[in-house]
Protein backbone atom coordinates (compact mmCIF):
# COMPACT_ATOMS: atom_id res chain seq x y z
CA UNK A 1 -24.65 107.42 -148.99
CA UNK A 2 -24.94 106.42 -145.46
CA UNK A 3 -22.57 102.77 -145.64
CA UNK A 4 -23.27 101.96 -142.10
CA UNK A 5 -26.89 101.37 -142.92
CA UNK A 6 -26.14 99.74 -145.80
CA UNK A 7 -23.56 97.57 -144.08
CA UNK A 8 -25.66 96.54 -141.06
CA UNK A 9 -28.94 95.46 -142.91
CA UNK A 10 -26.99 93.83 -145.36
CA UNK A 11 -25.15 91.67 -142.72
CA UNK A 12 -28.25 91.00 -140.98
CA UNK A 13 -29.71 89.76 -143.98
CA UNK A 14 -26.54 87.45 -144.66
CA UNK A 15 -26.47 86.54 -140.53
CA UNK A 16 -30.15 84.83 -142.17
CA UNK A 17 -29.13 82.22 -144.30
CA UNK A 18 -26.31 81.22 -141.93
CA UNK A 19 -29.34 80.60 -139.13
CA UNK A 20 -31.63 78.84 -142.21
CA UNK A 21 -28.55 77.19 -143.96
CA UNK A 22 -30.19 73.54 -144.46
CA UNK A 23 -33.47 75.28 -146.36
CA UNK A 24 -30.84 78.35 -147.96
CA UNK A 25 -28.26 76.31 -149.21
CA UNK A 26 -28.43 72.71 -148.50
CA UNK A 27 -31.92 71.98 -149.75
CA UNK A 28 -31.58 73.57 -153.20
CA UNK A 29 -27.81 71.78 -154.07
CA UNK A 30 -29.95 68.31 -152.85
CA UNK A 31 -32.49 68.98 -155.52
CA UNK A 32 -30.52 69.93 -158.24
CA UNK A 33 -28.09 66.87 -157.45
CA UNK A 34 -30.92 64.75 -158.16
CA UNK A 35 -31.35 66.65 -161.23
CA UNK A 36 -28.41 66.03 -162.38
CA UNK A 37 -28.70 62.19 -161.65
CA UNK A 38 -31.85 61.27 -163.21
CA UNK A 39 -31.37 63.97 -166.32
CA UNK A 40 -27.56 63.66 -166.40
CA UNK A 41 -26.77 60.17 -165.89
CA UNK A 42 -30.28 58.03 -166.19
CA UNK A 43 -32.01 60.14 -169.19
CA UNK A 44 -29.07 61.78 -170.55
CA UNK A 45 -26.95 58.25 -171.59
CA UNK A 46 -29.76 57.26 -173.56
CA UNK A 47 -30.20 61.09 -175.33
CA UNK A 48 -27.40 62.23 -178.44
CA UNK A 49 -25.56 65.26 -177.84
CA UNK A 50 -27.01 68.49 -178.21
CA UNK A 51 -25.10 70.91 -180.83
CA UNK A 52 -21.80 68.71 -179.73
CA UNK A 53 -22.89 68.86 -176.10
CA UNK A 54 -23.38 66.01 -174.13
CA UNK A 55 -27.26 65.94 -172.95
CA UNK A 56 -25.71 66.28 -169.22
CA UNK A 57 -23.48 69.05 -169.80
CA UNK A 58 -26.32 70.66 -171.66
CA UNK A 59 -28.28 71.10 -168.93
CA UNK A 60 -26.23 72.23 -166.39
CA UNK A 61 -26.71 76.26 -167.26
CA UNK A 62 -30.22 75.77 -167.35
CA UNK A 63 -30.35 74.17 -163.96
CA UNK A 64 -28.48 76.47 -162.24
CA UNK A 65 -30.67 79.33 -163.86
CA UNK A 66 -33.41 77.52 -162.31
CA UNK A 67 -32.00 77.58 -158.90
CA UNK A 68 -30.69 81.00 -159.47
CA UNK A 69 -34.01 82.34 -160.13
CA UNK A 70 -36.34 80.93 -157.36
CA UNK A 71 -33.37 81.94 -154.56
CA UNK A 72 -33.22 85.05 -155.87
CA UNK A 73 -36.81 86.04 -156.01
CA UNK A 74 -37.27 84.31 -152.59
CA UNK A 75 -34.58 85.71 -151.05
CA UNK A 76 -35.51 89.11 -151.77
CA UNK A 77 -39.18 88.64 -151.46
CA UNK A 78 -38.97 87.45 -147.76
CA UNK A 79 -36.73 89.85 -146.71
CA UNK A 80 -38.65 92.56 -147.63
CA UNK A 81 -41.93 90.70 -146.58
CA UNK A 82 -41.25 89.98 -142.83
CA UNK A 83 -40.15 93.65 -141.84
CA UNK A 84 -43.79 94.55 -143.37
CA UNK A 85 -45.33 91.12 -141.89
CA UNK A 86 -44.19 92.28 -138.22
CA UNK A 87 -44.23 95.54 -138.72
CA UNK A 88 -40.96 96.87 -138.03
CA UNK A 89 -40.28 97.96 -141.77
CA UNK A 90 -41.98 101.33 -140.15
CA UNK A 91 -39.05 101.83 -137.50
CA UNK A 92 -36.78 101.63 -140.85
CA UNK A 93 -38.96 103.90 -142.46
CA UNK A 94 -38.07 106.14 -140.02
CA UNK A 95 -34.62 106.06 -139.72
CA UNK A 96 -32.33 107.60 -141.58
CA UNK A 97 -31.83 105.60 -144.20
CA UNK A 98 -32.47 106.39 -148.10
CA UNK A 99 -34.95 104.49 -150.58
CA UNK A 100 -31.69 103.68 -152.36
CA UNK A 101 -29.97 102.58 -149.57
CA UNK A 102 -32.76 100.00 -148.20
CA UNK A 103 -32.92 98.71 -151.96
CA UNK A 104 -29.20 97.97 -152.23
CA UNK A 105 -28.97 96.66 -148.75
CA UNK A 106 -31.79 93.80 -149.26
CA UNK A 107 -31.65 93.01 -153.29
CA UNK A 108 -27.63 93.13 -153.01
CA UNK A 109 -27.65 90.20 -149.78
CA UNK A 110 -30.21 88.43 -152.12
CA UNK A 111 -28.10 88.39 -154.91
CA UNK A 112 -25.15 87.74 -152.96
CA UNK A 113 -26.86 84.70 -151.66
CA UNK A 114 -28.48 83.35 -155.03
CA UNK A 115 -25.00 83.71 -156.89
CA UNK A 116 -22.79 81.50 -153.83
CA UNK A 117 -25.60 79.21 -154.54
CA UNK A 118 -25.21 79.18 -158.27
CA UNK A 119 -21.42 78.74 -158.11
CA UNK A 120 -21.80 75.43 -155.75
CA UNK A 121 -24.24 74.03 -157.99
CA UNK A 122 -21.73 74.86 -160.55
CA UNK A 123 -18.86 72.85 -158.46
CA UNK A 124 -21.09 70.50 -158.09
CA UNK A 125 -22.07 69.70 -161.73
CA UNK A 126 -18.56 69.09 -162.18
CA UNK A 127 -18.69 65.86 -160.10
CA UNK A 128 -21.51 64.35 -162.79
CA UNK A 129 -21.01 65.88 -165.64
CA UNK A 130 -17.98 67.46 -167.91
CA UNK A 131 -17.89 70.74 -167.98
CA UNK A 132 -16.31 73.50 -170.00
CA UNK A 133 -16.70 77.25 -170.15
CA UNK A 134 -15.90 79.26 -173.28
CA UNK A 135 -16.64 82.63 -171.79
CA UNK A 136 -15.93 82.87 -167.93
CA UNK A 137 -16.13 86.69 -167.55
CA UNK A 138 -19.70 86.43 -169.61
CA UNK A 139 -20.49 83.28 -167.71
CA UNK A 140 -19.83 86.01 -164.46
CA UNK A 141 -21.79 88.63 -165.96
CA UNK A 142 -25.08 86.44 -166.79
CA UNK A 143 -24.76 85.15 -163.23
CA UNK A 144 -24.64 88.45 -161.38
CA UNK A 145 -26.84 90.43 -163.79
CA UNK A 146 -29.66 87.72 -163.68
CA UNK A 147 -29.51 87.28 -159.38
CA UNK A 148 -29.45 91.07 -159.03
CA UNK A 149 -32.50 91.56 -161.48
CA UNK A 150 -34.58 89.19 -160.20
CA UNK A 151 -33.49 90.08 -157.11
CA UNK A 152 -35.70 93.06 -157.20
CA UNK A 153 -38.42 91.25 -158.75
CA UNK A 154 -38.35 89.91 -156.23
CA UNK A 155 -38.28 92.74 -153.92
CA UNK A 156 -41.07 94.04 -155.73
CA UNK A 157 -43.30 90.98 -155.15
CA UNK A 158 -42.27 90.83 -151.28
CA UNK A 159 -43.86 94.47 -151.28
CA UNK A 160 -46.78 93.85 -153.59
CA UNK A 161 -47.51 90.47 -151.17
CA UNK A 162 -49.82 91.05 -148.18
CA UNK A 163 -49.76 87.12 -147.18
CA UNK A 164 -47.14 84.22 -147.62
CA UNK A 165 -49.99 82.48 -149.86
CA UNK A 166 -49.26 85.45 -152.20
CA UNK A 167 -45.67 85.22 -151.90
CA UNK A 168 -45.39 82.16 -153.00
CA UNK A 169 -48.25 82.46 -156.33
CA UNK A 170 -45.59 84.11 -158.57
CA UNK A 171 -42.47 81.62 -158.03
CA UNK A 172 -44.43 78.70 -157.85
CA UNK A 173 -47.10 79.20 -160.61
CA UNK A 174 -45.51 81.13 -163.00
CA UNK A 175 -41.87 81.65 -162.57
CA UNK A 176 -41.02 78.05 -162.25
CA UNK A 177 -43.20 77.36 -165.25
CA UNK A 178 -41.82 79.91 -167.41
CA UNK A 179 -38.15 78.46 -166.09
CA UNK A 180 -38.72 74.79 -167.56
CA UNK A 181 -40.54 75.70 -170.54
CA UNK A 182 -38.34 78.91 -171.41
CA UNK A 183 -35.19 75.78 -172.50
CA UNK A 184 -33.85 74.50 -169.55
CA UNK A 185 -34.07 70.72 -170.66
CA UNK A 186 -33.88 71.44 -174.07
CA UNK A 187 -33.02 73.39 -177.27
CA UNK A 188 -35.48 75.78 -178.71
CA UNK A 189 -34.44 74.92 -181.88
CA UNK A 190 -35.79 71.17 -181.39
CA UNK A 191 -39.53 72.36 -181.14
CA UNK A 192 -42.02 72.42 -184.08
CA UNK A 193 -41.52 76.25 -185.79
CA UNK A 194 -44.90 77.23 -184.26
CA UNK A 195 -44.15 76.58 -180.41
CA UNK A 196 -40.78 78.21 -181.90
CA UNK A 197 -42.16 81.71 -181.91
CA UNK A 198 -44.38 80.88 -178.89
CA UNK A 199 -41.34 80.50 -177.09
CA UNK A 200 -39.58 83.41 -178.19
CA UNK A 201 -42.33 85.24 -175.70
CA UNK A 202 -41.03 83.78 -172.60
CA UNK A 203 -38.23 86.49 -171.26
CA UNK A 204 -36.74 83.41 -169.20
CA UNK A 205 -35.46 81.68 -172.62
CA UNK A 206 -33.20 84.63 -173.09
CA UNK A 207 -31.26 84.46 -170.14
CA UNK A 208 -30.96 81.05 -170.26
CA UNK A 209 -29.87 80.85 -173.71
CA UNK A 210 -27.13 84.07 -172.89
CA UNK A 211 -25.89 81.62 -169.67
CA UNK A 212 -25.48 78.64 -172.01
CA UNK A 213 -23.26 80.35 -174.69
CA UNK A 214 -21.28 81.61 -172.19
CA UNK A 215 -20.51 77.77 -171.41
CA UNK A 216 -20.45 76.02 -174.99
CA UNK A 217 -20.88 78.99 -177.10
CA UNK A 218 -24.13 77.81 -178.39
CA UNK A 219 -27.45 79.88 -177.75
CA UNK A 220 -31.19 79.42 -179.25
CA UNK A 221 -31.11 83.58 -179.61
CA UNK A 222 -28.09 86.34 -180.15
CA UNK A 223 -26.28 86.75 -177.29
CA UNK A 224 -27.14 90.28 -177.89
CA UNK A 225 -30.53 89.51 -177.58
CA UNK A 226 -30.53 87.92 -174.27
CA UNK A 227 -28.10 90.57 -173.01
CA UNK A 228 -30.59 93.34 -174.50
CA UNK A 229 -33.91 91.65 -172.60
CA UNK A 230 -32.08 90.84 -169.81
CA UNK A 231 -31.15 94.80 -169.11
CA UNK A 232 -34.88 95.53 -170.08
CA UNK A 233 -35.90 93.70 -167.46
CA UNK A 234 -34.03 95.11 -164.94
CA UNK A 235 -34.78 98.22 -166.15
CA UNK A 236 -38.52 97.89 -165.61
CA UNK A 237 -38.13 96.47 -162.24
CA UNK A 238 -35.63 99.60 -161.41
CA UNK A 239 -38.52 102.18 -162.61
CA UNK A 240 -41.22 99.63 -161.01
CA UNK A 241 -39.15 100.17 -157.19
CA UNK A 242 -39.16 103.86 -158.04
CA UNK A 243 -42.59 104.28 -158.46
CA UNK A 244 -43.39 102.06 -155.19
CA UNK A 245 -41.07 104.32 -152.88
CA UNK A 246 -42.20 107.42 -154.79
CA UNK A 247 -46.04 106.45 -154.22
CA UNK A 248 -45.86 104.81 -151.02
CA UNK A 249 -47.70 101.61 -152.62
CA UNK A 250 -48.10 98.92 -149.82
CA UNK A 251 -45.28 100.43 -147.83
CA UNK A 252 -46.73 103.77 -146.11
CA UNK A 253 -49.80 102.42 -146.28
């Protein structure tokens, strides 16, 4: 395992955000602040609790899956992107770097980035909203096991892209989608019992619902469940990088 390598694109990828930090950091916290202030404080006072849950507390897990989600994806889908874009992903190609390597480098500075980003917006729920968190080590294990999966999603669609408009179809028409129809606002359980089991169909509802019991020990599925789909998925998008790198698809080519 050649660590150098690792090491230096990882830092370069980190060196990034720090040169982008208003649009990598700053913009997202802004926009979920002003989630929490019209959904927390404005909509939420005139809402009952949820399960026991305040409607502003209830939301917070959902929210910061929503953030944690689109970074992560974009993150990983840009850094991948540009070295193909400009076409020095062939001078890494050529150096002596592994497959395995290049993956950990740019999905593990994604993830690194999408989870400081979580934890802020997790700080910064606390300012608006009570907070409480039955299950910290779980709450740690959702967190990192959802930014590192969809970190190589997203890695995957920064390969499968051949122009920004195509790097930003997925996130924007049917991640996001998925994101605030998959429970983020509300409980499964308060839909009719058909759009119950339409829901069930939307992978994002069991991460979500996983994050939230972590918090108030509440979920719309088994934890088991979400922790189950969750490792599916990442499973699919391992074999899914192994088969680009193995083919060459959009890389050698």
């Amino acid at each position: 395992m050649n660590f150098h390598a690792i090491r230096a694109i990882y830092m370069f990828e980190m060196a990034r955000t720090g040169r982008t930090l208003l649009q990598s950091i700053v913009t997202p916290v802004i926009s979920t602040t002003l989630y929490f202030v019209v959904f927390g404080a404005a909509i939420g006072s005139r809402i009952t609790g949820i399960d026991g849950v305040s409607y502003g507390s209830f939301i917070v897990p959902g929210l910061i899956m929503l953030s944690l989600l689109t970074q992560s994806i974009s993150n990983a889908s840009f850094g991948i992107f540009f070295p193909k874009f400009t076409g020095t992903i062939y001078e890494l190609l050529s150096a002596p770097v592994s497959y395995v390597e290049i993956v950990i480098s740019y999905v593990g500075a994604a993830a690194t980035k999408s989870v400081i980003l979580g934890l802020i917006i997790l700080a910064t729920a606390g300012f608006f909203v009570p907070l409480r968190v039955e299950h910290p080590l779980w709450m740690i294990a959702f967190l990192l096991l959802t930014a590192f999966t969809f970190s190589l999603f997203g890695f995957i669609l920064g390969v499968w892209a051949e122009g920004f408009e195509k790097l930003q179809i997925v996130p924007f028409l049917i991640i996001t989608p998925l994101i605030f129809l998959g429970g983020s606002f509300y409980s499964v359980d308060m839909l009719p019992p058909f759009w119950q089991t339409v829901t069930l169909f939307n992978p994002i509802v069991y991460l979500i619902s996983g994050f939230r019991w972590s918090f108030y020990g509440i979920s719309d599925v088994g934890v088991g469940v979400s922790l189950f789909m969750t490792l599916l998925f990442l499973a699919i998008c391992l074999a899914t990088i192994w088969w680009i790198f193995k083919t060459g698809y959009r890389i050698k080519n």
